[in-house]
C-alpha atoms as a PDB file:
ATOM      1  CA  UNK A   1      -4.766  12.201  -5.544  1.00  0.00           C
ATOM      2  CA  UNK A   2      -2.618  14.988  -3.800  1.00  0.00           C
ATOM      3  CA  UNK A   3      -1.088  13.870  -0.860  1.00  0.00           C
ATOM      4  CA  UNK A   4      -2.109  16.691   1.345  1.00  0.00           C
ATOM      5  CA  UNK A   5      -5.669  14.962   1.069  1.00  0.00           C
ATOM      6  CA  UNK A   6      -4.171  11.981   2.953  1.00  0.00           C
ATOM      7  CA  UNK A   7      -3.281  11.794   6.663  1.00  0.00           C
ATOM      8  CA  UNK A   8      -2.236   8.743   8.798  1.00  0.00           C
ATOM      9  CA  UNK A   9      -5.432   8.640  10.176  1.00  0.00           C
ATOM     10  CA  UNK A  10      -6.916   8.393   6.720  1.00  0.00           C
ATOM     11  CA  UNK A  11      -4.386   6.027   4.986  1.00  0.00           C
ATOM     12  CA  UNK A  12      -5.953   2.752   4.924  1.00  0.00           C
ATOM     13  CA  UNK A  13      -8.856   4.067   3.602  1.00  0.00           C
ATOM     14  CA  UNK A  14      -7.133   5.955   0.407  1.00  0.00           C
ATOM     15  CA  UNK A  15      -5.155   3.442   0.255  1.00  0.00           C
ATOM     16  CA  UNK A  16      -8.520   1.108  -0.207  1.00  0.00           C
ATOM     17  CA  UNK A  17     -10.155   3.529  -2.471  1.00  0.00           C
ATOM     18  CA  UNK A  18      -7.596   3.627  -4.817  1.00  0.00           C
ATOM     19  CA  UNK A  19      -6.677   0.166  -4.980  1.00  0.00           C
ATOM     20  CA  UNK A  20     -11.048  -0.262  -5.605  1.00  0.00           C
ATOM     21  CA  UNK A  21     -10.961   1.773  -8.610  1.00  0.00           C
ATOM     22  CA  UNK A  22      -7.330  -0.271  -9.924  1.00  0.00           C
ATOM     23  CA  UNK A  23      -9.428  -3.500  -9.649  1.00  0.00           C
ATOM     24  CA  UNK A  24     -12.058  -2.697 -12.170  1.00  0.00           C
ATOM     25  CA  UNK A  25     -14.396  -5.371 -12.593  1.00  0.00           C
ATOM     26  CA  UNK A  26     -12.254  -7.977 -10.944  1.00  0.00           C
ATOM     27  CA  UNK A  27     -13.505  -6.040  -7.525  1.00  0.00           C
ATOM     28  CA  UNK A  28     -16.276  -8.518  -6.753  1.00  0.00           C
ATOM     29  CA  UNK A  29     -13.712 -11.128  -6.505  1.00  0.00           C
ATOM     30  CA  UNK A  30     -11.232  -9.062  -4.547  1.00  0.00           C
ATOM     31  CA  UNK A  31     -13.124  -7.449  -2.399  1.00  0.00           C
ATOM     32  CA  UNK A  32     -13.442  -9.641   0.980  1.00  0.00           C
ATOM     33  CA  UNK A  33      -9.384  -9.430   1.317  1.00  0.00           C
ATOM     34  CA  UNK A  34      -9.057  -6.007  -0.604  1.00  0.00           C
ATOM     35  CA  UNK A  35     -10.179  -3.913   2.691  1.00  0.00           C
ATOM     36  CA  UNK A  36      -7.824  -6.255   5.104  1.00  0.00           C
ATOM     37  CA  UNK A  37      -5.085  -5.679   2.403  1.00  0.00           C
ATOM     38  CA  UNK A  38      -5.370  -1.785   2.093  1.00  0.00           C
ATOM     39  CA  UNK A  39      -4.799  -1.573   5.763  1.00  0.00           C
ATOM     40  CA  UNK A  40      -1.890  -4.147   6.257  1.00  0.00           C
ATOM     41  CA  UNK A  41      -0.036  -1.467   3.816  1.00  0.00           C
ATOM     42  CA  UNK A  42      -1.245   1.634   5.341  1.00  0.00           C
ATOM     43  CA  UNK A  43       0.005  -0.545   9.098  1.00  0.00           C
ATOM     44  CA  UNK A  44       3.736  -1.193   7.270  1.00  0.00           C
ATOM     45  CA  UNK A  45       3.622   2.519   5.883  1.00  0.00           C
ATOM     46  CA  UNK A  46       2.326   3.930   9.419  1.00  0.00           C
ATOM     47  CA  UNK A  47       5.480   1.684  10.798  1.00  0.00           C
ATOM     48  CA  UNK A  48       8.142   2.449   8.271  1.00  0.00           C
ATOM     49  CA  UNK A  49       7.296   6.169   9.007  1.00  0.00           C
ATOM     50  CA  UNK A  50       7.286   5.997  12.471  1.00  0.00           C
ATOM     51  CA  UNK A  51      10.307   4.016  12.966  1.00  0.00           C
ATOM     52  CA  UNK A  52      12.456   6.156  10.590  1.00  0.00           C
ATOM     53  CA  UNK A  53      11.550   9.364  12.289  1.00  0.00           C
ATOM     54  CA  UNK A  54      12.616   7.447  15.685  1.00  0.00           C
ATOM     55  CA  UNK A  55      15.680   6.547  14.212  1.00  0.00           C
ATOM     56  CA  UNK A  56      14.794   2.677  14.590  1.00  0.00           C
ATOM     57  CA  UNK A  57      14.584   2.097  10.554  1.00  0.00           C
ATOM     58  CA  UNK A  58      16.616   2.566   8.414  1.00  0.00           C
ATOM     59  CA  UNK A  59      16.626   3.200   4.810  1.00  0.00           C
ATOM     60  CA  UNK A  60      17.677  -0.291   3.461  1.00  0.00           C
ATOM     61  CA  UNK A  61      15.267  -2.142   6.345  1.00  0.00           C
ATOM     62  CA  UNK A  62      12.000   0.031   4.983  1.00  0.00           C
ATOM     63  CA  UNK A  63      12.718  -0.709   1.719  1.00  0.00           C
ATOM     64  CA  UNK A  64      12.900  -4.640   2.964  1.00  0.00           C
ATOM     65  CA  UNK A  65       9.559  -3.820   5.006  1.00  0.00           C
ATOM     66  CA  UNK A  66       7.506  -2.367   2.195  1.00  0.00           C
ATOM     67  CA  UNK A  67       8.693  -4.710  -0.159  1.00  0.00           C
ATOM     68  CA  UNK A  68       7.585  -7.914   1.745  1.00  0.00           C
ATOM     69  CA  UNK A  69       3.877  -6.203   2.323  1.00  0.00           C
ATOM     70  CA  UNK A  70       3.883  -5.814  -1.216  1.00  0.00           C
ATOM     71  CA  UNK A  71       4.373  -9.120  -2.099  1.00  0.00           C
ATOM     72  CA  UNK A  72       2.009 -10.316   0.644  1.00  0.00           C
ATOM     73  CA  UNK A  73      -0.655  -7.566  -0.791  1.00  0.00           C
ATOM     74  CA  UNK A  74      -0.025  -8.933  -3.951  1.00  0.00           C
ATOM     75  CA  UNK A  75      -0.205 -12.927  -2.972  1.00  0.00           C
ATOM     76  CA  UNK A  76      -3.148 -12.681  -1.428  1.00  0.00           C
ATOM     77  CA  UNK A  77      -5.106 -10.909  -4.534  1.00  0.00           C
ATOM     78  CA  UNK A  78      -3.710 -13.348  -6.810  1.00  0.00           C
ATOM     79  CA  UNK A  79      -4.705 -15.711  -5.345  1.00  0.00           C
ATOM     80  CA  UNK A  80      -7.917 -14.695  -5.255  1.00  0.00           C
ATOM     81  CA  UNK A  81      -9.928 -16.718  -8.278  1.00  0.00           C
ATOM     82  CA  UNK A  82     -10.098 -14.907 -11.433  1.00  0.00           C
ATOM     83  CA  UNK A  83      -7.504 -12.269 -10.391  1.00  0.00           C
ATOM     84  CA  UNK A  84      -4.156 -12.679 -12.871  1.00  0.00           C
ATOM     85  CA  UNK A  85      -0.745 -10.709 -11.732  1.00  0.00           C
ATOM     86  CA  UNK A  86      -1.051  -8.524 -13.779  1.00  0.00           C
ATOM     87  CA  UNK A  87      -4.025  -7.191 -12.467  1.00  0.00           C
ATOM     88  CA  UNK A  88      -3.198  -7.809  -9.172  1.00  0.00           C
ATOM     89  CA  UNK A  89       0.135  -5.980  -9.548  1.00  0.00           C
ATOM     90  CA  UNK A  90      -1.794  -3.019 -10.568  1.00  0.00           C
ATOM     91  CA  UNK A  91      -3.640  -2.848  -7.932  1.00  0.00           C
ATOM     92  CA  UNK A  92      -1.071  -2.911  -5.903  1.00  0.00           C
ATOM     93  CA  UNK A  93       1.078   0.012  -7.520  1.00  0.00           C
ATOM     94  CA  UNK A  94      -2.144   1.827  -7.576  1.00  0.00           C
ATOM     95  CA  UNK A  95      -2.640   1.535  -3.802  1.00  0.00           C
ATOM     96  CA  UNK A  96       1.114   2.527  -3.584  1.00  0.00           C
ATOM     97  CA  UNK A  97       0.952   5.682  -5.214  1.00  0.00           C
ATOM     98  CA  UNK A  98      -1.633   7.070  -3.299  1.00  0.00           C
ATOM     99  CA  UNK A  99       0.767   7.522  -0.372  1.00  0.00           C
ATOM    100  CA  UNK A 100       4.030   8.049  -2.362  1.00  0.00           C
ATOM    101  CA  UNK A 101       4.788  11.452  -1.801  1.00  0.00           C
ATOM    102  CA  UNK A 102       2.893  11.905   1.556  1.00  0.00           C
ATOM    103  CA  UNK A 103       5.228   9.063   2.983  1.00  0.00           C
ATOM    104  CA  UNK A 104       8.501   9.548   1.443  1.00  0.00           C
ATOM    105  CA  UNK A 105       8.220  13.284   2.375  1.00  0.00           C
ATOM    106  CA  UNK A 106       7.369  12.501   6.118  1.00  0.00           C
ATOM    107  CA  UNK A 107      10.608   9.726   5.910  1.00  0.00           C
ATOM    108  CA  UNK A 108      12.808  12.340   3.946  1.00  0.00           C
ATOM    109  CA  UNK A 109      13.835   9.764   0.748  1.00  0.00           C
ATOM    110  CA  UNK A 110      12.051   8.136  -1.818  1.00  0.00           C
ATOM    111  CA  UNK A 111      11.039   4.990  -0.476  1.00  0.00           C
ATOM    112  CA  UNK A 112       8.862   4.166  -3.485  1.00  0.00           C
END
């Protein structure tokens, strides 16, 4: 997905799309926390941008931030029944990517 496609506004919802299409089949099972999920991260990425552009984040702290939403993100899919780590680690990366380079070039370094 090119990243001039995605806005802030619009975020969440790529976000959700992507991560949709990353959970194959297991979507069914995923998809009552998927939504919620898909937003959380677009929330921390909305944040992490924000706050580095005010000067109140820095590098090493959004890497902390994004890191523990990603873990939470990918907690709460495993531990969704029939969803392995694998799987759900895939849909996380896949959710991730959809905002790499729209985020890291508002933030000005690669952030992931």
């Amino acid at each position: 997905m090119a990243s001039n496609d995605i806005t802030m506004d619009n975020l969440g919802d790529k976000i959700f799309e992507e991560a949709k299409v990353a959970a194959g089949s297991k979507y069914e099972i995923v998809k009552k926390y998927l939504k919620a999920e898909s937003e959380k991260l677009a929330i921390t990425l909305r944040m992490i941008s924000d706050g580095v552009a005010a000067g109140e984040i820095t590098q090493a702290e959004a890497k902390v931030l994004l890191n523990q939403q990603k873990l939470a993100m990918a907690s709460v899919l495993t531990a969704s029944e029939g969803m392995g780590i694998v799987l759900a680690q895939d849909t996380v990366n896949a959710a991730l990517n959809v905002g790499a380079s729209f985020i890291n070039g508002k933030i000005g370094f690669t952030l992931f």
